[in-house]
Protein backbone atom coordinates (compact mmCIF):
# COMPACT_ATOMS: atom_id res chain seq x y z
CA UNK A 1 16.16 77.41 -75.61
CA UNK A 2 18.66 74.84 -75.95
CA UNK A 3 19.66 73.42 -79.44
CA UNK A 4 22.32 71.33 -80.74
CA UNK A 5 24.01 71.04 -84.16
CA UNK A 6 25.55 67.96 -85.59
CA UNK A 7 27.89 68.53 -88.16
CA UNK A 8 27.69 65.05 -88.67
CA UNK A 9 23.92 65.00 -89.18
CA UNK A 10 22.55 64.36 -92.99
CA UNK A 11 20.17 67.23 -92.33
CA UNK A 12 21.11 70.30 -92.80
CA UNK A 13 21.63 72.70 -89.94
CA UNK A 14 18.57 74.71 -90.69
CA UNK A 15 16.49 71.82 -90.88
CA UNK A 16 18.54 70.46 -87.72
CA UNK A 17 17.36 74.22 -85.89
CA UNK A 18 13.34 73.95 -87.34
CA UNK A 19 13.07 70.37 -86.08
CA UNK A 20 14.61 71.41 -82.39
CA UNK A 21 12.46 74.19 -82.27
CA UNK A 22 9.44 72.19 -83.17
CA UNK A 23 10.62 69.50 -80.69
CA UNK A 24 11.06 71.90 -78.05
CA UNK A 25 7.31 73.37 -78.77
CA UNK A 26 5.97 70.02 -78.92
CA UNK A 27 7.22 69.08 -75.60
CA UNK A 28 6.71 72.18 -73.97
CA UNK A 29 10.47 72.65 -73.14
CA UNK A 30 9.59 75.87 -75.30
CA UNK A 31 6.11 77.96 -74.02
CA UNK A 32 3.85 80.25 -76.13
CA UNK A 33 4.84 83.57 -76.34
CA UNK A 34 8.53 82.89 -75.08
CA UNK A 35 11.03 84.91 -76.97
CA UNK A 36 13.59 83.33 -79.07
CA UNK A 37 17.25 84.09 -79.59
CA UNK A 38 17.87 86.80 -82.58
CA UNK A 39 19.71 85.75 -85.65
CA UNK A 40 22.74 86.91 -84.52
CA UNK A 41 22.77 85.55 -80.76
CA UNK A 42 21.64 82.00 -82.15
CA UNK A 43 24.40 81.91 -84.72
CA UNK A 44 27.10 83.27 -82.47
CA UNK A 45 25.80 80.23 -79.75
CA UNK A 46 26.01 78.03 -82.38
CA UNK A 47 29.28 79.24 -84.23
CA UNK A 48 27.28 79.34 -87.93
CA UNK A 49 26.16 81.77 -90.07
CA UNK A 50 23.32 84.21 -89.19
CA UNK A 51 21.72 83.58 -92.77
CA UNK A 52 21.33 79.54 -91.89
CA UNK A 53 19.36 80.60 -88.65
CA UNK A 54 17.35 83.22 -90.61
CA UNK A 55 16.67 80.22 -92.81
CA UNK A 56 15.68 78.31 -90.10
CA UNK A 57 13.05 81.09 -88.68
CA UNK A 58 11.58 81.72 -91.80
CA UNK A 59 10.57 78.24 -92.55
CA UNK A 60 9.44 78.31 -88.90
CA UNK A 61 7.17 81.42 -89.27
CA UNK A 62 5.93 80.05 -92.41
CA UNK A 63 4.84 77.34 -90.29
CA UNK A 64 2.67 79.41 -88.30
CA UNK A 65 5.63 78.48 -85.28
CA UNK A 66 7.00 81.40 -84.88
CA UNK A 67 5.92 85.45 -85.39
CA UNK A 68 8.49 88.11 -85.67
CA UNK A 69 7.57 91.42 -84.07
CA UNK A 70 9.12 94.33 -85.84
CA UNK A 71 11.61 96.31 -83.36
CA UNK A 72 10.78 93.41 -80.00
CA UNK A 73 12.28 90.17 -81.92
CA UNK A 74 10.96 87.08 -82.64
CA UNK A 75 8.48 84.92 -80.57
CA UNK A 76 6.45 81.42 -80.27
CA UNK A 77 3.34 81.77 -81.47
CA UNK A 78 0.13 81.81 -78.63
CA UNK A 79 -1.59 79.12 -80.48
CA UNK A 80 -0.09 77.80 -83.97
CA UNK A 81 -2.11 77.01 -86.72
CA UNK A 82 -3.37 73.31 -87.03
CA UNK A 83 -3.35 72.16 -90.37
CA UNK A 84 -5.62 69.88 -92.02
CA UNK A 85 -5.25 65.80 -91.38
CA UNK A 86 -4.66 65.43 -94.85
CA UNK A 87 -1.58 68.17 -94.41
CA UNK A 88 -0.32 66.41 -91.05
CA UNK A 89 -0.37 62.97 -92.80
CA UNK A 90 1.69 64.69 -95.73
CA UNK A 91 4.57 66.29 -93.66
CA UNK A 92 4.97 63.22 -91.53
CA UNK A 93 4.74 60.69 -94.41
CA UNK A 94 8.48 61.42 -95.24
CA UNK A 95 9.77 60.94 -91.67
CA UNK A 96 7.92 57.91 -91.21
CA UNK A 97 9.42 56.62 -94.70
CA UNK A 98 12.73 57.28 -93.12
CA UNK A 99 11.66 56.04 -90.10
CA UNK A 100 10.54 52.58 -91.70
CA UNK A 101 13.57 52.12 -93.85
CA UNK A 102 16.19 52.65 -91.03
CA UNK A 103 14.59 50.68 -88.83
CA UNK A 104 14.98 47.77 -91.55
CA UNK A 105 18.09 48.48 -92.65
CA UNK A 106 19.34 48.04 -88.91
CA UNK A 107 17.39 44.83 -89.17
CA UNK A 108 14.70 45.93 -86.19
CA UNK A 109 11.54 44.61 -86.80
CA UNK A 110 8.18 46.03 -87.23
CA UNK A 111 6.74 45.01 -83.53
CA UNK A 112 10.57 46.50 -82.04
CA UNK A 113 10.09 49.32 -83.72
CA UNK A 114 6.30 50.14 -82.25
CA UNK A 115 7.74 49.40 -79.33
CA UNK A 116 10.03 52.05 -79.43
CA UNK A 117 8.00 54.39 -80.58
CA UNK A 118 5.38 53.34 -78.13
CA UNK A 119 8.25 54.02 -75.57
CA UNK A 120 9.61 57.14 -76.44
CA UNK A 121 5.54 58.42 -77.02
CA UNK A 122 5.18 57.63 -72.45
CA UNK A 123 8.87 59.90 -72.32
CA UNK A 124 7.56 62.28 -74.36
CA UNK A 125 4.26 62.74 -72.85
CA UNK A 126 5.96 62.51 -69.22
CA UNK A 127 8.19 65.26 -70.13
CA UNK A 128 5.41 67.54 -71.38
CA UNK A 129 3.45 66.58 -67.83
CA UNK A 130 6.69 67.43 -65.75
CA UNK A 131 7.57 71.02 -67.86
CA UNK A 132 3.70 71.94 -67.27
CA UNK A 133 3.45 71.19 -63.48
CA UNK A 134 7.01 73.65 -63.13
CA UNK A 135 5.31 76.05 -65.13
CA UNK A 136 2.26 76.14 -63.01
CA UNK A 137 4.26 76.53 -59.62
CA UNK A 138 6.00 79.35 -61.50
């Protein structure tokens, strides 16, 4: 699991870590069941403090992401929970919001910005393809 903190980032870093770690699920780059650093190990990798990573995991197994297993560590869940439409809508309302209102304020339009998104959607979807063909030759 690779993940990358930006200091410079408006986020903060255990938002930065739960969106990476979603990412990473969403694209496969991370697989059911894989283990995940500890608190420690993450924190020394990413020269922060264990409590912001523990931060991070919670909100991630609160998610239904992640399950901690008492003495073995912590681990990505076999099958996640899939919350309502309504619920989806809701979390991604505020992204899209921000989304929206950087895209104007860089002065992209509407039809640039689907196309982006319509763009980075094919990457996306390629890279899940290409991590679950090396998976299968595994």
């Amino acid at each position: 699991m690779h993940i990358q903190i930006q200091p410079s980032d408006e986020l903060p870093i255990y938002k930065q870590i739960v969106r990476q770690v979603r990412e990473g699920i969403a694209s496969e780059r991370i697989s059911p069941g894989e283990k995940l650093p500890s608190h420690r190990e993450l924190a020394q990798r990413l020269v922060i403090a264990p409590l912001t990573v523990k931060k991070a995991y919670d909100q991630l197994e609160l998610d239904g992401a992640i399950e901690t297993r008492r003495g073995q560590g912590t681990f990505v869940t076999a099958a996640p929970p899939v919350a309502s439409l309504e619920d989806r809508r809701e979390r991604l309302r505020t992204a899209v919001r921000r989304l929206l209102t950087d895209a104007w304020a860089s002065g992209m339009s509407l039809e640039e910005l689907l196309g982006l998104l319509t763009e980075e959607h094919a990457i996306t979807h390629a890279e899940r393809q290409s991590n679950s063909t090396e998976k299968e030759s595994l």
